[in-house]
C-alpha atoms as a PDB file:
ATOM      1  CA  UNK A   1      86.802  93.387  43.887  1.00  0.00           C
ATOM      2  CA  UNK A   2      88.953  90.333  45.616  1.00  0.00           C
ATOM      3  CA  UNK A   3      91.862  91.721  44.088  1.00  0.00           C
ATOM      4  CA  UNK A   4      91.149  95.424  45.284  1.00  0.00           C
ATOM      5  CA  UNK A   5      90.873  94.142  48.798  1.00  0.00           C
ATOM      6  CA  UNK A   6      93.891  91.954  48.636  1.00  0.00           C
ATOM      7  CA  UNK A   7      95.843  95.040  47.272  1.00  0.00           C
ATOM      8  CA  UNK A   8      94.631  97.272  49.974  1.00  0.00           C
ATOM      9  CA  UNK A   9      95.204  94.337  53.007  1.00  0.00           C
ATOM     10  CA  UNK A  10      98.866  94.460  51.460  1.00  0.00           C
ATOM     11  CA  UNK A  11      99.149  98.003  51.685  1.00  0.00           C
ATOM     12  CA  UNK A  12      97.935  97.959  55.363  1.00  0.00           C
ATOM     13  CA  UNK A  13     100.753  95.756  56.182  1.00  0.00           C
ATOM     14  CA  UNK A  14     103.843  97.146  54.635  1.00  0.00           C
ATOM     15  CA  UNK A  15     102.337 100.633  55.487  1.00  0.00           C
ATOM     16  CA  UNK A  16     102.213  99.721  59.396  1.00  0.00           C
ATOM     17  CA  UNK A  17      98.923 100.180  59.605  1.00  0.00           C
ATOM     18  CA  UNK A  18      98.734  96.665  61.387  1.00  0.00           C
ATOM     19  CA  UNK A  19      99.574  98.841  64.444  1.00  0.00           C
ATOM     20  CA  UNK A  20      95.938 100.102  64.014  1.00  0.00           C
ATOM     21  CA  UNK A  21      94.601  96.554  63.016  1.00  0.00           C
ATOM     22  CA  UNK A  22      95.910  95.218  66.139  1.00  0.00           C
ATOM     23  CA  UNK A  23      93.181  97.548  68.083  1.00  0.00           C
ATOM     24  CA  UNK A  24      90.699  94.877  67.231  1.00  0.00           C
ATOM     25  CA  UNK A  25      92.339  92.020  68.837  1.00  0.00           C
ATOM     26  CA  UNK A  26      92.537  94.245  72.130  1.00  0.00           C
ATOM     27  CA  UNK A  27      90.903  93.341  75.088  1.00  0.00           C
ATOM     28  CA  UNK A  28      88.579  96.409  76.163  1.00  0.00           C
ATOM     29  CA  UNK A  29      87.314  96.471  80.322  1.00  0.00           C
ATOM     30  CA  UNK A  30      85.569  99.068  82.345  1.00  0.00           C
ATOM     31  CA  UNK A  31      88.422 100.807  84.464  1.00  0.00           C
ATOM     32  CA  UNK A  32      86.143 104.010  85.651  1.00  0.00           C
ATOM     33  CA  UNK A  33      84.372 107.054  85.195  1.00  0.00           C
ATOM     34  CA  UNK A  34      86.258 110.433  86.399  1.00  0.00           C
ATOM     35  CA  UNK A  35      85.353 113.993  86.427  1.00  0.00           C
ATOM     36  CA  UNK A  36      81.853 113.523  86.315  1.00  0.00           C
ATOM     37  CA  UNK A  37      79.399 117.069  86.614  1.00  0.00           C
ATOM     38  CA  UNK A  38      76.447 117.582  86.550  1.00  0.00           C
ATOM     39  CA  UNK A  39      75.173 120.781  85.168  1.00  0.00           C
ATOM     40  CA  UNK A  40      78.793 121.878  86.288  1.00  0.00           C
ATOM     41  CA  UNK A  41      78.392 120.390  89.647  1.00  0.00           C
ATOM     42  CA  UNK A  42      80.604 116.820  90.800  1.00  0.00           C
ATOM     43  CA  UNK A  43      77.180 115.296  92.221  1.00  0.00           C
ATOM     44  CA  UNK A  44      79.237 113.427  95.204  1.00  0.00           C
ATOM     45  CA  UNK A  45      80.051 116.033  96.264  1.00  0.00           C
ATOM     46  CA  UNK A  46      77.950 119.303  95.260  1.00  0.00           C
ATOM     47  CA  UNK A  47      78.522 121.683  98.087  1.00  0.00           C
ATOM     48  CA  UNK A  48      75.553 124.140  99.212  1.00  0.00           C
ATOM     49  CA  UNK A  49      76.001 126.057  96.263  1.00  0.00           C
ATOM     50  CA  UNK A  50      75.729 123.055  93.802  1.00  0.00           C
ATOM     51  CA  UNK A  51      73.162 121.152  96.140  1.00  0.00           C
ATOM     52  CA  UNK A  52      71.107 124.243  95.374  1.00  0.00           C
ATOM     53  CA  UNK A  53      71.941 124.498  91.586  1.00  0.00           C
ATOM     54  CA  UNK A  54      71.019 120.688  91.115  1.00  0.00           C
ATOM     55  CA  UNK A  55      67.715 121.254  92.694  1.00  0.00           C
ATOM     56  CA  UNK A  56      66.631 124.363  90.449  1.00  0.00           C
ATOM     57  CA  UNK A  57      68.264 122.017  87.576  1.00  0.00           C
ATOM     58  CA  UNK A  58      66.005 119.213  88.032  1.00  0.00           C
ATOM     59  CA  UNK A  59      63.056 121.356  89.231  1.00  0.00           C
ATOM     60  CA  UNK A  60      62.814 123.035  85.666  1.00  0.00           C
ATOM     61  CA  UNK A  61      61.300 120.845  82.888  1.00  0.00           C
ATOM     62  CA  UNK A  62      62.965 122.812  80.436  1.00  0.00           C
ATOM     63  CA  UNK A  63      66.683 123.582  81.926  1.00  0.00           C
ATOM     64  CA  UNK A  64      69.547 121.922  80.103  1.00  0.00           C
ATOM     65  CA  UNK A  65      71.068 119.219  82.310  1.00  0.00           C
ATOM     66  CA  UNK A  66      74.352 119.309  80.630  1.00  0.00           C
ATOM     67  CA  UNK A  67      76.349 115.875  81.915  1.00  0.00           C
ATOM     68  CA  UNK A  68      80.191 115.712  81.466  1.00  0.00           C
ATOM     69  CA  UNK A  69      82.594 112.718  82.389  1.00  0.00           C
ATOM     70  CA  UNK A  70      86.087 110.784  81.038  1.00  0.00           C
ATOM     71  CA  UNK A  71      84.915 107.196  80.577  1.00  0.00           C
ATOM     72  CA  UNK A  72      88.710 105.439  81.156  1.00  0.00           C
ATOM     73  CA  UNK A  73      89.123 101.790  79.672  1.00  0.00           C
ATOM     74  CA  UNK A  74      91.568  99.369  80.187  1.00  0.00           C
ATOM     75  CA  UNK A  75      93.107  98.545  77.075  1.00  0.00           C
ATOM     76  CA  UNK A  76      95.095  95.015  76.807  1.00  0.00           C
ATOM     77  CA  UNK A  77      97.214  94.421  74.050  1.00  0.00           C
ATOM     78  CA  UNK A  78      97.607  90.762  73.760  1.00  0.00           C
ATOM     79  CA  UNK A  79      99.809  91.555  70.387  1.00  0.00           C
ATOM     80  CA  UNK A  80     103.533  91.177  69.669  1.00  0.00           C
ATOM     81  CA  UNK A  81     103.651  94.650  68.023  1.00  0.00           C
ATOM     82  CA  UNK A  82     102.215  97.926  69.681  1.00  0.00           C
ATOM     83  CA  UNK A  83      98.153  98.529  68.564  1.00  0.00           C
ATOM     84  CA  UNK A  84      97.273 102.493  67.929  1.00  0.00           C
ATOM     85  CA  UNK A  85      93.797 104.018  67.588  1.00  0.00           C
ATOM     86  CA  UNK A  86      93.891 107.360  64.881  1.00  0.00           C
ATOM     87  CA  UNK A  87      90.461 107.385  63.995  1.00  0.00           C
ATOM     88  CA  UNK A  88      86.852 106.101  64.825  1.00  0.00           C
ATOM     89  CA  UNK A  89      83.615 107.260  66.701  1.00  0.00           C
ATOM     90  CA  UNK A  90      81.548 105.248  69.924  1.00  0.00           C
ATOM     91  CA  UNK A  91      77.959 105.561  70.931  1.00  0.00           C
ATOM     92  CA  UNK A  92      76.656 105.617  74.712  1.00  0.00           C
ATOM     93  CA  UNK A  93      73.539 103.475  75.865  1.00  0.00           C
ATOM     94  CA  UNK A  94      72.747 104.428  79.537  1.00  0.00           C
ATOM     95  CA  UNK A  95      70.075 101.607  80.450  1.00  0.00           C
ATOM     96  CA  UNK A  96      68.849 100.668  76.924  1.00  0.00           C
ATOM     97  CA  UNK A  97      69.031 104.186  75.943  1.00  0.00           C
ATOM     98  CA  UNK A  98      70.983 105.914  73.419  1.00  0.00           C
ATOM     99  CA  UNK A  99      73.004 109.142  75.329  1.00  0.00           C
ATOM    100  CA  UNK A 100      75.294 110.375  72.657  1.00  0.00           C
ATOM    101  CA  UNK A 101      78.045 109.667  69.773  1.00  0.00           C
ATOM    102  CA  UNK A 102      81.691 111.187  69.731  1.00  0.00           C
ATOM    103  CA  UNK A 103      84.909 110.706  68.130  1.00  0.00           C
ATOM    104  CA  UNK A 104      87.654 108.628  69.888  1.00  0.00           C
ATOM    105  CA  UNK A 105      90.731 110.013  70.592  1.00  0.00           C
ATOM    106  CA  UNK A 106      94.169 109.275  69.534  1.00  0.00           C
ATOM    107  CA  UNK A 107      95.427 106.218  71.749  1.00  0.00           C
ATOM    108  CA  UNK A 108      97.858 103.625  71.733  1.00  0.00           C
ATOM    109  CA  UNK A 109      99.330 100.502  73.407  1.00  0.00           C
ATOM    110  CA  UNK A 110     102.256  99.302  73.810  1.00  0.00           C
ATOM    111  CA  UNK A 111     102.784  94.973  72.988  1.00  0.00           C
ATOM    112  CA  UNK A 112     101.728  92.922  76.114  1.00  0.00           C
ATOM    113  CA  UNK A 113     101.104  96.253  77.674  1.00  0.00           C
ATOM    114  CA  UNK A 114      98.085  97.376  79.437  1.00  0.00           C
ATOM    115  CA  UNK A 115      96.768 101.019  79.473  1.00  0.00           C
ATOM    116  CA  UNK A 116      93.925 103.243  80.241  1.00  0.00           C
ATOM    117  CA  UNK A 117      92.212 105.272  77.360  1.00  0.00           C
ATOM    118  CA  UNK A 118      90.139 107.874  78.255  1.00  0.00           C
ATOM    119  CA  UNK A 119      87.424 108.757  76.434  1.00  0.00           C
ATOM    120  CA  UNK A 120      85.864 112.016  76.967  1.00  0.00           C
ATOM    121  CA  UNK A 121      81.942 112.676  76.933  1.00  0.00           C
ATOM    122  CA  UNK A 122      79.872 115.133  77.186  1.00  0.00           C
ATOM    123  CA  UNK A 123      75.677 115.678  76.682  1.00  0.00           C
ATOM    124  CA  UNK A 124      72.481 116.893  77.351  1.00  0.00           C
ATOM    125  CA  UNK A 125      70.671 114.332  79.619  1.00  0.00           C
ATOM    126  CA  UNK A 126      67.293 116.097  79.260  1.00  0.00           C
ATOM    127  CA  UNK A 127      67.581 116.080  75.681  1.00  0.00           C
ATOM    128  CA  UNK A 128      68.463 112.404  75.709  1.00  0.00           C
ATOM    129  CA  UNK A 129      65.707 111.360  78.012  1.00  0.00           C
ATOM    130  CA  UNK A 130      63.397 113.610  76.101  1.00  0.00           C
ATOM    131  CA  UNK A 131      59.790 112.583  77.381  1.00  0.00           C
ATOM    132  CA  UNK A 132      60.732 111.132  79.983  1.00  0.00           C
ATOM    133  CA  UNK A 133      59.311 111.926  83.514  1.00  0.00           C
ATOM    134  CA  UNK A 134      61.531 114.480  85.856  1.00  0.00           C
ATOM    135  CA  UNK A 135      61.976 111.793  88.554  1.00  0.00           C
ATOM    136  CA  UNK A 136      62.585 108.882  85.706  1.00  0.00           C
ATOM    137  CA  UNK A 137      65.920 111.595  84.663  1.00  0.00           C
ATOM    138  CA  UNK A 138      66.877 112.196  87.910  1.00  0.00           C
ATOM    139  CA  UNK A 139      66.834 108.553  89.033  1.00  0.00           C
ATOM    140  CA  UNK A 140      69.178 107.697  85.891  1.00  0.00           C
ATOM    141  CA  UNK A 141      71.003 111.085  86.696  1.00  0.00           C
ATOM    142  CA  UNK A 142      71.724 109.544  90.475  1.00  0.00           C
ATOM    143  CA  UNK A 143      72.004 106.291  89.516  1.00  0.00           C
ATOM    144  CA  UNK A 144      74.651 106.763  86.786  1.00  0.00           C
ATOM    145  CA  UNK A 145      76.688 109.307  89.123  1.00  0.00           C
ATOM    146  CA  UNK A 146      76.800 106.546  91.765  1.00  0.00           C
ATOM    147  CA  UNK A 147      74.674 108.676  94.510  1.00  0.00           C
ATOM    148  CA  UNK A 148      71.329 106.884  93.809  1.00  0.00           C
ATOM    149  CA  UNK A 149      69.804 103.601  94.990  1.00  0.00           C
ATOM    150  CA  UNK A 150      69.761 101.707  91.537  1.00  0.00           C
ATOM    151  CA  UNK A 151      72.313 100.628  89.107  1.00  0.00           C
ATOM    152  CA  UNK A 152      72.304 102.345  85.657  1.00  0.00           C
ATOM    153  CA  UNK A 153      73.924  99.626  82.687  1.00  0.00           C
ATOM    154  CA  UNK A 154      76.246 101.195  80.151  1.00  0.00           C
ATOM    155  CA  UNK A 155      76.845  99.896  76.912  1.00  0.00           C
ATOM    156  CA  UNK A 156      79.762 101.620  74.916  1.00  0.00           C
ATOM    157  CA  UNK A 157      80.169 100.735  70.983  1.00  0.00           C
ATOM    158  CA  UNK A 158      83.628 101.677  70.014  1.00  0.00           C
ATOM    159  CA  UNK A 159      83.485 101.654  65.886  1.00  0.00           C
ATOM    160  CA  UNK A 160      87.519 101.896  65.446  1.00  0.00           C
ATOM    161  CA  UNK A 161      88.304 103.199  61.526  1.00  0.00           C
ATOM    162  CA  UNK A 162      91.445 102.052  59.726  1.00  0.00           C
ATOM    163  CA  UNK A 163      91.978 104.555  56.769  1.00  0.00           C
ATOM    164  CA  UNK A 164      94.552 103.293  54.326  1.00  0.00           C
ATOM    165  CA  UNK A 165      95.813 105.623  51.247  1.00  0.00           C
ATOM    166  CA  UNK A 166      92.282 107.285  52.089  1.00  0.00           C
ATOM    167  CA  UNK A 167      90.380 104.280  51.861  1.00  0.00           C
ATOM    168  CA  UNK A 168      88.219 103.221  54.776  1.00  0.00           C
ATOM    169  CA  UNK A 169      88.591  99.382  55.688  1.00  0.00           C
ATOM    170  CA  UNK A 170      86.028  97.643  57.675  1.00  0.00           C
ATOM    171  CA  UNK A 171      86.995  97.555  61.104  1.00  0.00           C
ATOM    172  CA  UNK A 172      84.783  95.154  63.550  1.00  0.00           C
ATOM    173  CA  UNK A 173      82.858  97.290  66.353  1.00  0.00           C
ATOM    174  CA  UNK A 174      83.810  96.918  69.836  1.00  0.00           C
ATOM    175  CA  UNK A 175      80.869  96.824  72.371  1.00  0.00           C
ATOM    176  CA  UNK A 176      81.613  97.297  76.172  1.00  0.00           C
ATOM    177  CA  UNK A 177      79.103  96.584  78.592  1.00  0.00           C
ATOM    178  CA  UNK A 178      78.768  97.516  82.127  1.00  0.00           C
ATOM    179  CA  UNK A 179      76.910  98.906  85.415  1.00  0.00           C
ATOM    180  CA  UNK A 180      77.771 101.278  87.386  1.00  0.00           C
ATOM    181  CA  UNK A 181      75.988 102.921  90.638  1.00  0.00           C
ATOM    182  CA  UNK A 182      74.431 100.954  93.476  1.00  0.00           C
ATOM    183  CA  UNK A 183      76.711 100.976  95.862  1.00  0.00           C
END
């Protein structure tokens, strides 16, 4: 088994794969959220229209409340070679609770570069929040979209994969902590 792993480690090196391997000596930090909606609506700024659709949204218990946003990191690459991302999957905690699960894109970063990688996200909030009160949802809803009088803390775990000759090598999982709204 040693020897399997030392084989593989080798083939990770000479195969440039250290590019991906250098991902985990990154340093990750909360740049910002963009192009946040709420059941298609961009809640800072809703309009009558989508003042109007956000109240029938959150008046219905049973209504989707479909909530879309690019999470953008700042990505430091402390490394003397360039770090690349090809593969690997987060999960979203909005205040203790778990939102949603995607796929990361494709990102990299130059040596002793900095750069943002967005990350985009999309889910149903009622479905997350599922027996939770109306007002409990729209208070995280608010909160998290920066228009409420809390703060909501996000927790992102970025689970980077680094697939050599089709073998998956543990990769150590990145968690990201934050809080955003309040202000």
């Amino acid at each position: 088994m040693k020897r399997t792993i030392a084989v593989l480690l080798s083939l990770v090196l000479m195969s440039g794969a250290c590019d991906t391997l250098n991902m985990a000596k990154c340093d990750y930090k909360y740049h910002s959220i963009s192009d946040l909606t709420l059941v298609g609506v961009n809640p800072k700024n809703p309009g009558i229209l989508g003042t109007a659709k956000l109240g029938e949204a959150f008046l219905s218990s049973e209504a989707p409340l479909p909530l879309t946003f690019t999470l953008n990191l700042d990505v430091t690459n402390p490394n003397k070679d360039a770090a690349s991302l090809s593969g690997g999957t987060y999960v979203l905690f909005i205040d203790g609770i778990k939102m949603t699960e995607g796929v990361l894109p494709k990102f990299q970063v130059n040596a002793g570069a900095t750069a943002m990688m967005p990350i985009g996200m999309a889910f149903d909030l009622r479905t997350a929040l599922s027996g939770k009160s109306s007002d409990a949802i729209k208070n995280l809803a608010f909160n998290f979209a920066g228009i409420g009088d809390g703060e909501s803390k996000v927790k992102v775990i970025l689970s980077p994969k680094v697939v050599v000759a089709g073998v998956t090598l543990p990769s150590p999982d990145v968690p990201i902590e934050f809080t955003v709204g309040g202000e």
